[in-house]
C-alpha atoms as a PDB file:
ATOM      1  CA  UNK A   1     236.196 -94.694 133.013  1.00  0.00           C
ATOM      2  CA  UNK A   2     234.566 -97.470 130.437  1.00  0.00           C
ATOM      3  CA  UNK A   3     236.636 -99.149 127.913  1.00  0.00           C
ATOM      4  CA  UNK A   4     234.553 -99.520 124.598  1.00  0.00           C
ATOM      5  CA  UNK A   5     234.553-101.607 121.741  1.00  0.00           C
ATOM      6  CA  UNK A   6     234.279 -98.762 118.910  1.00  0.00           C
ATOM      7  CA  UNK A   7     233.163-100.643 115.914  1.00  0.00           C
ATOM      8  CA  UNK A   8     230.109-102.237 118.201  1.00  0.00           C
ATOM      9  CA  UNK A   9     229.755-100.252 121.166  1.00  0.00           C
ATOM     10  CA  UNK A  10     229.968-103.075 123.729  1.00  0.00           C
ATOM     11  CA  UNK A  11     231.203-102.082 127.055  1.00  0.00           C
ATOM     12  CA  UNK A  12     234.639-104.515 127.910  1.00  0.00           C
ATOM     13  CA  UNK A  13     235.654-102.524 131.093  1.00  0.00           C
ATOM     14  CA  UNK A  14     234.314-100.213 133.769  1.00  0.00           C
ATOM     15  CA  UNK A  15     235.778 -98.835 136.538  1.00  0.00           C
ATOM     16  CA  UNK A  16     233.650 -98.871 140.472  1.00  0.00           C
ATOM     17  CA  UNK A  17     232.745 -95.500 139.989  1.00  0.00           C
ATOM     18  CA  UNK A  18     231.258 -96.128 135.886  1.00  0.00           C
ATOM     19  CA  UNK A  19     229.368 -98.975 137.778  1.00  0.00           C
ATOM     20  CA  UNK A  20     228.865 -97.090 140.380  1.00  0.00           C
ATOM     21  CA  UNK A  21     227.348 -93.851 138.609  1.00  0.00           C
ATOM     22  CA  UNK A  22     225.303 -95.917 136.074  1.00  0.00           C
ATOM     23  CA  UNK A  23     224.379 -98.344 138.436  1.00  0.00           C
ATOM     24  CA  UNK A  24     225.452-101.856 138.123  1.00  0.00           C
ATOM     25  CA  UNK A  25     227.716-103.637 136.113  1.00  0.00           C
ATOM     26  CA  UNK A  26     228.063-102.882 132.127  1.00  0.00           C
ATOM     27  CA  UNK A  27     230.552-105.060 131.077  1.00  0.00           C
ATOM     28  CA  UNK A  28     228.770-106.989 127.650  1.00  0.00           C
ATOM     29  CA  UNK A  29     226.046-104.261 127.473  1.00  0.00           C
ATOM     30  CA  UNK A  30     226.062-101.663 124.782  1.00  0.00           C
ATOM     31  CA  UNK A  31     227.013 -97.651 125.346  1.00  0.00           C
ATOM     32  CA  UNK A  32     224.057 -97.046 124.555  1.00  0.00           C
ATOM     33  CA  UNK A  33     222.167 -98.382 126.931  1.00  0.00           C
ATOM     34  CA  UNK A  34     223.702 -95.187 129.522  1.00  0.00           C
ATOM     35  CA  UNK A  35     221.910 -92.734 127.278  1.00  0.00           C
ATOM     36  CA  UNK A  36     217.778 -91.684 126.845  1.00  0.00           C
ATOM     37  CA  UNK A  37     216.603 -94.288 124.381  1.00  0.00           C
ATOM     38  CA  UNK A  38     215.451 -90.982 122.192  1.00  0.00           C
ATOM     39  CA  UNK A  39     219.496 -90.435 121.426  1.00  0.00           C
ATOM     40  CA  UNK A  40     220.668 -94.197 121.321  1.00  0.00           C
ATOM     41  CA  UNK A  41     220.073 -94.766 117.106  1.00  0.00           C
ATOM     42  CA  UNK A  42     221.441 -91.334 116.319  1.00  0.00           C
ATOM     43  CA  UNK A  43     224.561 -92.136 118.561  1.00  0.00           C
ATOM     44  CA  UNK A  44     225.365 -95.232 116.753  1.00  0.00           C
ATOM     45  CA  UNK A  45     225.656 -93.131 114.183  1.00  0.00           C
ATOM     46  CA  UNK A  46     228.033 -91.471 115.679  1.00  0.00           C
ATOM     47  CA  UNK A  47     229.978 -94.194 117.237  1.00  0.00           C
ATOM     48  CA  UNK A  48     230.664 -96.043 114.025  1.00  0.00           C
ATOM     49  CA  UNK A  49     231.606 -92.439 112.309  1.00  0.00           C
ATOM     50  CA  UNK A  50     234.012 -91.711 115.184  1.00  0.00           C
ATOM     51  CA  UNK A  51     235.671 -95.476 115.044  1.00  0.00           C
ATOM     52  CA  UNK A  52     236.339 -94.630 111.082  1.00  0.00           C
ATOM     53  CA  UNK A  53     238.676 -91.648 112.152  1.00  0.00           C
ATOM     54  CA  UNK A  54     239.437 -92.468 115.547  1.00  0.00           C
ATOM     55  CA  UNK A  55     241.051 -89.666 117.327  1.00  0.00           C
ATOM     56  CA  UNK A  56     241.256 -88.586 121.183  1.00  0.00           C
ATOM     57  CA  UNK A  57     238.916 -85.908 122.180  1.00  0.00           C
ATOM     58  CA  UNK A  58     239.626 -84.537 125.485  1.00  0.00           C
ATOM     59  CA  UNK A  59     236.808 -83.354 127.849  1.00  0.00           C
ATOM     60  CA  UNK A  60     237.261 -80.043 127.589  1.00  0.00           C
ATOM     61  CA  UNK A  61     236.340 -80.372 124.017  1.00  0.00           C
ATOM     62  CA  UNK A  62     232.914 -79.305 125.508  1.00  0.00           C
ATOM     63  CA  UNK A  63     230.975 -81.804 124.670  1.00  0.00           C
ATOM     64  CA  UNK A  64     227.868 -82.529 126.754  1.00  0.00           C
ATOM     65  CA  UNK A  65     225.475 -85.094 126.517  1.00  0.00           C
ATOM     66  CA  UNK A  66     222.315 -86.594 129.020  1.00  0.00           C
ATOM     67  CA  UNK A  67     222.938 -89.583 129.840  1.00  0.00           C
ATOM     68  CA  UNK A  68     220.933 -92.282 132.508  1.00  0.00           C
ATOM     69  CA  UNK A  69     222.317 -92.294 135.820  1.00  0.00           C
ATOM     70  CA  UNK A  70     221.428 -93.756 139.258  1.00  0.00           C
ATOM     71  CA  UNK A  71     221.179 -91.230 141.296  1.00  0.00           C
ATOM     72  CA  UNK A  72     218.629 -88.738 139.016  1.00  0.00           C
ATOM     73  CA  UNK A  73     217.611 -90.321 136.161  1.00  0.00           C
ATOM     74  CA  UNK A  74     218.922 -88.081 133.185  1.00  0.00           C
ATOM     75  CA  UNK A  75     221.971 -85.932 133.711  1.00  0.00           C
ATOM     76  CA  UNK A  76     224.360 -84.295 131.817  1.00  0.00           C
ATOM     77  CA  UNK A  77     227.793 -85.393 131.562  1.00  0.00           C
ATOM     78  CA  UNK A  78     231.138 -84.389 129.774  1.00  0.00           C
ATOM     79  CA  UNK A  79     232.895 -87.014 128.089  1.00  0.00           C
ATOM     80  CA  UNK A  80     236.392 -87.600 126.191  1.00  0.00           C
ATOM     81  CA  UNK A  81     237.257 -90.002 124.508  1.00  0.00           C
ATOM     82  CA  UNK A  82     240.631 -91.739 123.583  1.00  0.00           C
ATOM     83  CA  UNK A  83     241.682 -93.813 121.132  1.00  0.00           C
ATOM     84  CA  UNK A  84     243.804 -97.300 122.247  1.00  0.00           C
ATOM     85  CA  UNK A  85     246.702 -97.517 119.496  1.00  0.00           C
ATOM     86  CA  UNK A  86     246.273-100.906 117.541  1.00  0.00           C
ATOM     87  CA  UNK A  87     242.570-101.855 118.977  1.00  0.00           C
ATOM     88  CA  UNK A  88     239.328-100.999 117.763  1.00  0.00           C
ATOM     89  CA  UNK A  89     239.332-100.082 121.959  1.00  0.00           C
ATOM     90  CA  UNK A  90     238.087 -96.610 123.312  1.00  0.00           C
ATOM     91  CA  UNK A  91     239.008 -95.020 126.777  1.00  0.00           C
ATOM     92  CA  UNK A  92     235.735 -93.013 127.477  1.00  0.00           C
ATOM     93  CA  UNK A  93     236.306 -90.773 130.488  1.00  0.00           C
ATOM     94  CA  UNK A  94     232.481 -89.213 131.767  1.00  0.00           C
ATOM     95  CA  UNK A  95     231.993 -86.293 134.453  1.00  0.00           C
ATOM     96  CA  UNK A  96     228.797 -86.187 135.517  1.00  0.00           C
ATOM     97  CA  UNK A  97     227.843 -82.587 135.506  1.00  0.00           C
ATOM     98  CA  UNK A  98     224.692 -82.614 137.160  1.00  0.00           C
ATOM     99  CA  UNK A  99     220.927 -82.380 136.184  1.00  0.00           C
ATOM    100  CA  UNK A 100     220.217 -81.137 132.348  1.00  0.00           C
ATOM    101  CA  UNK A 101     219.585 -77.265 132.064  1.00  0.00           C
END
């Protein structure tokens, strides 16, 4: 789990295992920093689109993206995302799925 700040994409809280699977802390660093730097502009995009009409979307919304981890280098993961009432604050949940197909 990683708590994000939606309107700037900085990182406020991560679980042991967030740390853990993206290894090292990310408190203060950007969300986009866990992804290929070939998606990070377009997903900024996306990130201030999404803060506009917050809403949750839960992982088995199907949505799959690489991101960076420790262990293999790009993977794919699931995420959802959830909206914290009153805050420009999102819950970002991430399965890592394994290596891209």
């Amino acid at each position: 789990m990683l708590i994000i700040d939606a309107q700037d994409g900085e990182i406020v809280h991560a679980n042991d295992a967030a740390s853990e699977l993206f290894a090292g802390s990310l408190i203060g660093t950007s969300v986009e920093r866990l992804m290929p730097a070939r998606y990070r502009s377009g997903h900024r995009e996306l990130r201030r689109s999404f803060a506009a009409a917050a809403r949750t979307r839960p992982m088995s919304a199907g949505v799959d993206v690489l991101a960076l981890t420790a262990e293999s280098g790009e993977s794919t993961v699931r995420v959802g995302l959830t909206p914290i009432p009153g805050t420009a604050l999102v819950i970002a949940e991430i399965d890592p799925l394994g290596p891209p197909a």
